[in-house]
ModelCIF file with pLDDT and N, C-alpha, C, O atoms, coordinates in Angstrom:
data_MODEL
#
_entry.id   MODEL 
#
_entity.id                         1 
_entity.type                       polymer 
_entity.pdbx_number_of_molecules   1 
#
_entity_poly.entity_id                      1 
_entity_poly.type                           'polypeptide(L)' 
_entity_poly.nstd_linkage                   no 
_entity_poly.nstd_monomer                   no 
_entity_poly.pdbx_seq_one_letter_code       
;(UNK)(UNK)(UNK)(UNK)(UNK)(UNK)(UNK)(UNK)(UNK)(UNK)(UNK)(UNK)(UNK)(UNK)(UNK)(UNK)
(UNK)(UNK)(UNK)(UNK)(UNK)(UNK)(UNK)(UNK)(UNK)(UNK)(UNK)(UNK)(UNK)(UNK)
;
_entity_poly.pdbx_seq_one_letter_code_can   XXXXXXXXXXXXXXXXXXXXXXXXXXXXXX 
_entity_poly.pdbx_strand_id                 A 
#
loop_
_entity_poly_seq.entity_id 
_entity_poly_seq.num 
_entity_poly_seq.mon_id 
_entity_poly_seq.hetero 
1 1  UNK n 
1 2  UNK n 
1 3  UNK n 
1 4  UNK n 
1 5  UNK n 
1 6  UNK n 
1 7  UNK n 
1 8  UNK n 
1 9  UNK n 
1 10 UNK n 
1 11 UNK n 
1 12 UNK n 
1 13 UNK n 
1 14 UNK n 
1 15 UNK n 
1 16 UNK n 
1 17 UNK n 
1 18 UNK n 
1 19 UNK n 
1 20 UNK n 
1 21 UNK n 
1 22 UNK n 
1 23 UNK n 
1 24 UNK n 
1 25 UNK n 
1 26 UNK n 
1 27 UNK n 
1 28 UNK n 
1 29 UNK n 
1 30 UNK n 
#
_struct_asym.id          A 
_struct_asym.entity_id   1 
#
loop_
_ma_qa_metric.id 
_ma_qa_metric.mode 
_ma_qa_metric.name 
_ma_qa_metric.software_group_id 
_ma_qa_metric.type 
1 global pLDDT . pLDDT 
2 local  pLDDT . pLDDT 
#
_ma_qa_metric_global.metric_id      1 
_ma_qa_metric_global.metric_value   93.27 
_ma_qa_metric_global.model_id       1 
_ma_qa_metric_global.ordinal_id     1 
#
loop_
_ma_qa_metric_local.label_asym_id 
_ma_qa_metric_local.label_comp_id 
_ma_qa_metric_local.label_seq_id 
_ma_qa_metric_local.metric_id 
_ma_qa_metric_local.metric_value 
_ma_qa_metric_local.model_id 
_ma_qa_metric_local.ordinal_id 
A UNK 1  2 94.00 1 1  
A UNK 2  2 94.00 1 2  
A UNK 3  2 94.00 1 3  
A UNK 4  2 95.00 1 4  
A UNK 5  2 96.00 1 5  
A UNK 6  2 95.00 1 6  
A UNK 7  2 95.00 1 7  
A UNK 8  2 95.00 1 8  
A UNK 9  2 95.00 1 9  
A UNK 10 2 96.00 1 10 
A UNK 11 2 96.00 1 11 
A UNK 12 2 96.00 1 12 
A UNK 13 2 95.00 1 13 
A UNK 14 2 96.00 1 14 
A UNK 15 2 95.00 1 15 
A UNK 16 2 95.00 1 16 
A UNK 17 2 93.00 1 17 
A UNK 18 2 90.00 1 18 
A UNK 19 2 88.00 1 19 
A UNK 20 2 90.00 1 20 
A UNK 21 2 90.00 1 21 
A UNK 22 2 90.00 1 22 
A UNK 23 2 92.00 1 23 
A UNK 24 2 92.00 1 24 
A UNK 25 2 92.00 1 25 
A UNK 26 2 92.00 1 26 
A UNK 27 2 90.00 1 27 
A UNK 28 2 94.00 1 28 
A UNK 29 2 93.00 1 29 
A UNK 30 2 90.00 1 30 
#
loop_
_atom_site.group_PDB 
_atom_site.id 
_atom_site.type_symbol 
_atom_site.label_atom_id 
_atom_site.label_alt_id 
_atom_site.label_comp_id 
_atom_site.label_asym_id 
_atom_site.label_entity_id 
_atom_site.label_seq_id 
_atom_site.pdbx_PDB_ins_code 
_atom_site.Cartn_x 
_atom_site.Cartn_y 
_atom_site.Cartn_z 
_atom_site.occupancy 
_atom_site.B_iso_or_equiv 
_atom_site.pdbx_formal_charge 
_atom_site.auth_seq_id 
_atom_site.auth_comp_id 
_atom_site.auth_asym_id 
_atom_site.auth_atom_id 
_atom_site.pdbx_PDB_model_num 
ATOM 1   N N  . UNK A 1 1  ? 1.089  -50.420 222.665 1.00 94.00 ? 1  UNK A N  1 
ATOM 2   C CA . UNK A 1 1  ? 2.507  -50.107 222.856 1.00 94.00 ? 1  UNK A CA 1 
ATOM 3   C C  . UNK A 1 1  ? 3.352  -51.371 222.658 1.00 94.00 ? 1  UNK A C  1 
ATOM 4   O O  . UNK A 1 1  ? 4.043  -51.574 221.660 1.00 94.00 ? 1  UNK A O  1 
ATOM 5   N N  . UNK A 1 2  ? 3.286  -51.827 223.233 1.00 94.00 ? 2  UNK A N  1 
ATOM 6   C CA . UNK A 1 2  ? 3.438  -53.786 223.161 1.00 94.00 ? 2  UNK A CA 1 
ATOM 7   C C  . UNK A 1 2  ? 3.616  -54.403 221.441 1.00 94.00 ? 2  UNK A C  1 
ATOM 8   O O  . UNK A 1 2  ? 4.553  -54.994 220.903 1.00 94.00 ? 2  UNK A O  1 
ATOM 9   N N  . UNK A 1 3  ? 2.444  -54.016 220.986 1.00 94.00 ? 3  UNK A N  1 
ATOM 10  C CA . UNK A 1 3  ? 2.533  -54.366 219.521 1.00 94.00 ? 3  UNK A CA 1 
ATOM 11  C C  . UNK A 1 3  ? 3.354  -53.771 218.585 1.00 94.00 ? 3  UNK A C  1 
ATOM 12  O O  . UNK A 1 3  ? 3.714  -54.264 217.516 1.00 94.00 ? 3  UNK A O  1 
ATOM 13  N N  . UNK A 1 4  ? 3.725  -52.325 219.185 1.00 95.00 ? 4  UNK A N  1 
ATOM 14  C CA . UNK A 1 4  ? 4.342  -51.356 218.492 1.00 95.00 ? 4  UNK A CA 1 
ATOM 15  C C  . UNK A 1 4  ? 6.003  -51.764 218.175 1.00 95.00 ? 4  UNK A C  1 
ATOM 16  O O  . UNK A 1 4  ? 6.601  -51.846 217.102 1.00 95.00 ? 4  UNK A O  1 
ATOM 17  N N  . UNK A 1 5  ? 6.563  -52.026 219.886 1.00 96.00 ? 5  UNK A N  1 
ATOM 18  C CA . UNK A 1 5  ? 7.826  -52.204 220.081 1.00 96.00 ? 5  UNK A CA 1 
ATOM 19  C C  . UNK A 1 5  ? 7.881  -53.572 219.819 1.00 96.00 ? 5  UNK A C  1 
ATOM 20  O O  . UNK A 1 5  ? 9.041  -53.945 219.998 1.00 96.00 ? 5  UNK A O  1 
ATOM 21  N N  . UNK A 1 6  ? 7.196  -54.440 219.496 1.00 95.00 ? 6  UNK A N  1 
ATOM 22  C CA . UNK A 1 6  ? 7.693  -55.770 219.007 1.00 95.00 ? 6  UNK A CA 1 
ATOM 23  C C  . UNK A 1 6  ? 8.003  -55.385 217.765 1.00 95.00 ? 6  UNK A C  1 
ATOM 24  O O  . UNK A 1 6  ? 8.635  -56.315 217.266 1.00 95.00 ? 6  UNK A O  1 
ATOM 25  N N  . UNK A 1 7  ? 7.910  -54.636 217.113 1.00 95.00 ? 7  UNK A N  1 
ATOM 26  C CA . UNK A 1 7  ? 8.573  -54.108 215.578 1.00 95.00 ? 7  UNK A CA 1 
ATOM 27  C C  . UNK A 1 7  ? 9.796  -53.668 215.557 1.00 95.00 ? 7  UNK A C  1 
ATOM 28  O O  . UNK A 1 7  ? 10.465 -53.979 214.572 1.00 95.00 ? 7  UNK A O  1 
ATOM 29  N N  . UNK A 1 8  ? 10.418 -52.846 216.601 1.00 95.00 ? 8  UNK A N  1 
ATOM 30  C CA . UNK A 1 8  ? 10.893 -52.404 216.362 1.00 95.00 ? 8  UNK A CA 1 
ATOM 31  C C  . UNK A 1 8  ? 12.063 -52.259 215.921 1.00 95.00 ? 8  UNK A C  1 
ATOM 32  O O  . UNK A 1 8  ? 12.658 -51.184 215.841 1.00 95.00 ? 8  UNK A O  1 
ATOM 33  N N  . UNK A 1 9  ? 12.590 -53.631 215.516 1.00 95.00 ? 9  UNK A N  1 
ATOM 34  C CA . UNK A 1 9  ? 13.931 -53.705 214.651 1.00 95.00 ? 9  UNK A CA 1 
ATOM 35  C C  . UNK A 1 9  ? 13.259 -52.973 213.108 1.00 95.00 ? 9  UNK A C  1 
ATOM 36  O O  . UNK A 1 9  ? 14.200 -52.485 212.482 1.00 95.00 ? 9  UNK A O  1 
ATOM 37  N N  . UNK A 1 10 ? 12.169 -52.819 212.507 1.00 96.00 ? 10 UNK A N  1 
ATOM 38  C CA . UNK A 1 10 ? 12.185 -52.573 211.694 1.00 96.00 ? 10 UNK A CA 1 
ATOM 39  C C  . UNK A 1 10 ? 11.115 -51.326 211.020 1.00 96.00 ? 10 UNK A C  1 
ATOM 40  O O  . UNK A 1 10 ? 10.457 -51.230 209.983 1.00 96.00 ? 10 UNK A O  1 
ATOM 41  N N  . UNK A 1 11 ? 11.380 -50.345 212.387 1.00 96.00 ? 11 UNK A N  1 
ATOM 42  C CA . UNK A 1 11 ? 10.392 -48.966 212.414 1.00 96.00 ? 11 UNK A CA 1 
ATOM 43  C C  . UNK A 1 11 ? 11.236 -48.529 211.406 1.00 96.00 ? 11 UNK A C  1 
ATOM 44  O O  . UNK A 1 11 ? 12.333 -49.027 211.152 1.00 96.00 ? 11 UNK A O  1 
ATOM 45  N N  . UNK A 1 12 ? 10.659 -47.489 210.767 1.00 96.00 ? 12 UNK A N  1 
ATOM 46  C CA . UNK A 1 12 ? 11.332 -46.381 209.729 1.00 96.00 ? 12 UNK A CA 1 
ATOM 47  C C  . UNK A 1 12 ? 11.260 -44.980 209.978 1.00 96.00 ? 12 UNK A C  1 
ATOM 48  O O  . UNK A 1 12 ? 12.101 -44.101 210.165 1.00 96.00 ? 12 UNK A O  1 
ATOM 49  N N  . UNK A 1 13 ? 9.469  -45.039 209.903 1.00 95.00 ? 13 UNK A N  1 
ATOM 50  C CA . UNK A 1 13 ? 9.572  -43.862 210.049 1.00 95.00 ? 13 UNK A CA 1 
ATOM 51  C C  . UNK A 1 13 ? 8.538  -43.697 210.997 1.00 95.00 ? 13 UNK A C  1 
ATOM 52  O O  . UNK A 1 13 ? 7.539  -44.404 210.862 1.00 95.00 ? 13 UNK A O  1 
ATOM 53  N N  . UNK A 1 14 ? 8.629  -42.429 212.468 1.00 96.00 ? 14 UNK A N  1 
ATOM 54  C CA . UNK A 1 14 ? 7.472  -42.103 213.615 1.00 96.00 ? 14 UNK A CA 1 
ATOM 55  C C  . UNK A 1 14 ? 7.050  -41.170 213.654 1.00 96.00 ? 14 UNK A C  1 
ATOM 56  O O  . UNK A 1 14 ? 7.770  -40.190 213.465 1.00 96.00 ? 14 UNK A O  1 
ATOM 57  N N  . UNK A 1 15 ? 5.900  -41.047 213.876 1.00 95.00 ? 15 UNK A N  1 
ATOM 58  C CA . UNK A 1 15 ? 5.347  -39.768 213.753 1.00 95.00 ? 15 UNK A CA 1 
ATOM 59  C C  . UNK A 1 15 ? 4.190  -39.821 215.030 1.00 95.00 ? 15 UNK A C  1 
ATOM 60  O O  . UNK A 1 15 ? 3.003  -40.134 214.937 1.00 95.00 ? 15 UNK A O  1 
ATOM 61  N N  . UNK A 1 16 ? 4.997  -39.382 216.313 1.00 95.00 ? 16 UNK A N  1 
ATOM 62  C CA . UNK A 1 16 ? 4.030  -39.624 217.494 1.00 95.00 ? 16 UNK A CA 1 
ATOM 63  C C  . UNK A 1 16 ? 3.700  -38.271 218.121 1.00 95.00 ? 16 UNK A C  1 
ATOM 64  O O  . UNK A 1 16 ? 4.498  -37.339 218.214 1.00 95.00 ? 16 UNK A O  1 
ATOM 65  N N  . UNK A 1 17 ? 2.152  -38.270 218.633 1.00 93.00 ? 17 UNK A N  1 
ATOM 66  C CA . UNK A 1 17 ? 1.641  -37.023 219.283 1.00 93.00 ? 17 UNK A CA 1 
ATOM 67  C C  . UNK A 1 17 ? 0.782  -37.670 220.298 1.00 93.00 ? 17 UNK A C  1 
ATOM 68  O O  . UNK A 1 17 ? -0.327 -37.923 219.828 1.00 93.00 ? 17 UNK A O  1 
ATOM 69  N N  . UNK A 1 18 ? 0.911  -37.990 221.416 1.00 90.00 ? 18 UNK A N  1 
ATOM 70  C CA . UNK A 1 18 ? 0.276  -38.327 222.191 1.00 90.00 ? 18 UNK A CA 1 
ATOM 71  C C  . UNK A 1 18 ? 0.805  -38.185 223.911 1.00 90.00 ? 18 UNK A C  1 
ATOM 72  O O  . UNK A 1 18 ? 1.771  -37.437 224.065 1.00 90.00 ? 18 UNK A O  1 
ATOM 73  N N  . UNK A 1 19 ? 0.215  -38.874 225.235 1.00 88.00 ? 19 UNK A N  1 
ATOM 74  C CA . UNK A 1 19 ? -0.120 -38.351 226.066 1.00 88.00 ? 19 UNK A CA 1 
ATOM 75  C C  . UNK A 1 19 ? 1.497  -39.097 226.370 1.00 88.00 ? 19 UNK A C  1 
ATOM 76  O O  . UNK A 1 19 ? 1.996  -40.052 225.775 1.00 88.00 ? 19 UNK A O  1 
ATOM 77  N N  . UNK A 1 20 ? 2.155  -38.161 227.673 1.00 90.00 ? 20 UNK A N  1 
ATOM 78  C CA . UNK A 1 20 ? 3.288  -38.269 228.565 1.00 90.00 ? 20 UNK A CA 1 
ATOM 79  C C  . UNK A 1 20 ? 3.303  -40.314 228.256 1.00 90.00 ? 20 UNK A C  1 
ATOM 80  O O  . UNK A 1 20 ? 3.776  -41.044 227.384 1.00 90.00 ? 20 UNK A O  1 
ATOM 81  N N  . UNK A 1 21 ? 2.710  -40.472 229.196 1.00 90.00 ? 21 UNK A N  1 
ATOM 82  C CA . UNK A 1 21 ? 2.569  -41.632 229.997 1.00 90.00 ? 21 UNK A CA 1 
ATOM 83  C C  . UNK A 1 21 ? 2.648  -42.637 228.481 1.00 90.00 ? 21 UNK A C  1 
ATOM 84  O O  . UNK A 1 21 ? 3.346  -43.651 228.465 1.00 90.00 ? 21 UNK A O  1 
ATOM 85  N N  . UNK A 1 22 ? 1.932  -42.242 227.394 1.00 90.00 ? 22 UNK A N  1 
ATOM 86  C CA . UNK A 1 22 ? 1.932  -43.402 226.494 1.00 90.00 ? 22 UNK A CA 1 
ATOM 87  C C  . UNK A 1 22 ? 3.429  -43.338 225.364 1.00 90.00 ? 22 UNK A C  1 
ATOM 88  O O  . UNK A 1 22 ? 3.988  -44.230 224.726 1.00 90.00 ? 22 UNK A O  1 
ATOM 89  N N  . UNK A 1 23 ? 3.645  -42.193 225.468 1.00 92.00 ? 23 UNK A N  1 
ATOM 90  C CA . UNK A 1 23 ? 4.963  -41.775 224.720 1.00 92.00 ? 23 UNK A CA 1 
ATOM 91  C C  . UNK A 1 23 ? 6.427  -42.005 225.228 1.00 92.00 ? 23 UNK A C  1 
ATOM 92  O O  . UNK A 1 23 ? 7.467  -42.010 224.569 1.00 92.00 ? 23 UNK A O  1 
ATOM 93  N N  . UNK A 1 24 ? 6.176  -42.256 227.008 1.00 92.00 ? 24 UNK A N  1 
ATOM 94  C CA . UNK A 1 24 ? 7.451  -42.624 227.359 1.00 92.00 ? 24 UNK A CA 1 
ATOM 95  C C  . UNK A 1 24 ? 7.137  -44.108 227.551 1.00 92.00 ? 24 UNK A C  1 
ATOM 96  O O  . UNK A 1 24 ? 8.205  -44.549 227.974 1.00 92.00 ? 24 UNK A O  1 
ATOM 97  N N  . UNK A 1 25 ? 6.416  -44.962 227.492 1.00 92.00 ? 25 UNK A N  1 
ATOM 98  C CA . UNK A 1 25 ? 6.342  -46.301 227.512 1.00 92.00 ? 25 UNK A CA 1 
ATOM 99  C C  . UNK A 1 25 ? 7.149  -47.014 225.833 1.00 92.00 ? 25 UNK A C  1 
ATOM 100 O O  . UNK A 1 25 ? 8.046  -47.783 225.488 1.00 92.00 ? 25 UNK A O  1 
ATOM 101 N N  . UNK A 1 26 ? 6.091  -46.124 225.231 1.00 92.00 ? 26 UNK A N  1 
ATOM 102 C CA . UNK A 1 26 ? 6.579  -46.317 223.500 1.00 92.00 ? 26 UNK A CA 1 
ATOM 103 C C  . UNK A 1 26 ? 8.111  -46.297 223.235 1.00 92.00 ? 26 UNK A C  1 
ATOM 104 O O  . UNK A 1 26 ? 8.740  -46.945 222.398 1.00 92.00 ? 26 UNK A O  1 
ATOM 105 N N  . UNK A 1 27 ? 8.515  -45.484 224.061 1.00 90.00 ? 27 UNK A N  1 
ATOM 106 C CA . UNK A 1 27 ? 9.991  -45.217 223.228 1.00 90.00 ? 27 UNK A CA 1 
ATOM 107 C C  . UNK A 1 27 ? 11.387 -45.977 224.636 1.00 90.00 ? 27 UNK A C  1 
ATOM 108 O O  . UNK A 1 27 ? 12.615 -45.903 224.650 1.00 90.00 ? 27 UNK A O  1 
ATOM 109 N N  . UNK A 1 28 ? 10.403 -46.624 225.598 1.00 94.00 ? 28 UNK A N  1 
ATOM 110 C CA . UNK A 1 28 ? 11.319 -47.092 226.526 1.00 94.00 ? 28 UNK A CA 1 
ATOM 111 C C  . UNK A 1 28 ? 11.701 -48.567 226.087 1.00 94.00 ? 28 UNK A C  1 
ATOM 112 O O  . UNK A 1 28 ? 12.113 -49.506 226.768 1.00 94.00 ? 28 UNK A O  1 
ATOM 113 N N  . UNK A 1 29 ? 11.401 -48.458 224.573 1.00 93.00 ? 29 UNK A N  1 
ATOM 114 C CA . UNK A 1 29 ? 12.378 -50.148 224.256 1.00 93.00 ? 29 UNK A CA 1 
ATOM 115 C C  . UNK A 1 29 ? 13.764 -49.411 223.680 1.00 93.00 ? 29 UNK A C  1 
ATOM 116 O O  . UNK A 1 29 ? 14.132 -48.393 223.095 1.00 93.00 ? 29 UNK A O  1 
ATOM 117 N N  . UNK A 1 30 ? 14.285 -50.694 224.283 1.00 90.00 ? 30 UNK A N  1 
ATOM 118 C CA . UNK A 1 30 ? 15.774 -50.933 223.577 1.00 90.00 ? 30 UNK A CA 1 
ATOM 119 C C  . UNK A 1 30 ? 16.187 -51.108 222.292 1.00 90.00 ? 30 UNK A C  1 
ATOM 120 O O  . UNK A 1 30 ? 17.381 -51.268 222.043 1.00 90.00 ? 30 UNK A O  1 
#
């Protein structure tokens, strides 16, 4: 998750299916 949101100035495109707990961590960056 960590590795994910250090990107994230420059995500494009997401395509997420996974559990509560890991999906609201993922998307709780700014």
């Amino acid at each position: 998750v960590g590795v994910i949101q250090s990107r994230c100035s420059t995500w494009n495109r997401l395509e997420l299916s996974m559990a509560r707990k890991s999906l609201v961590d993922l998307l709780s960056v700014e």
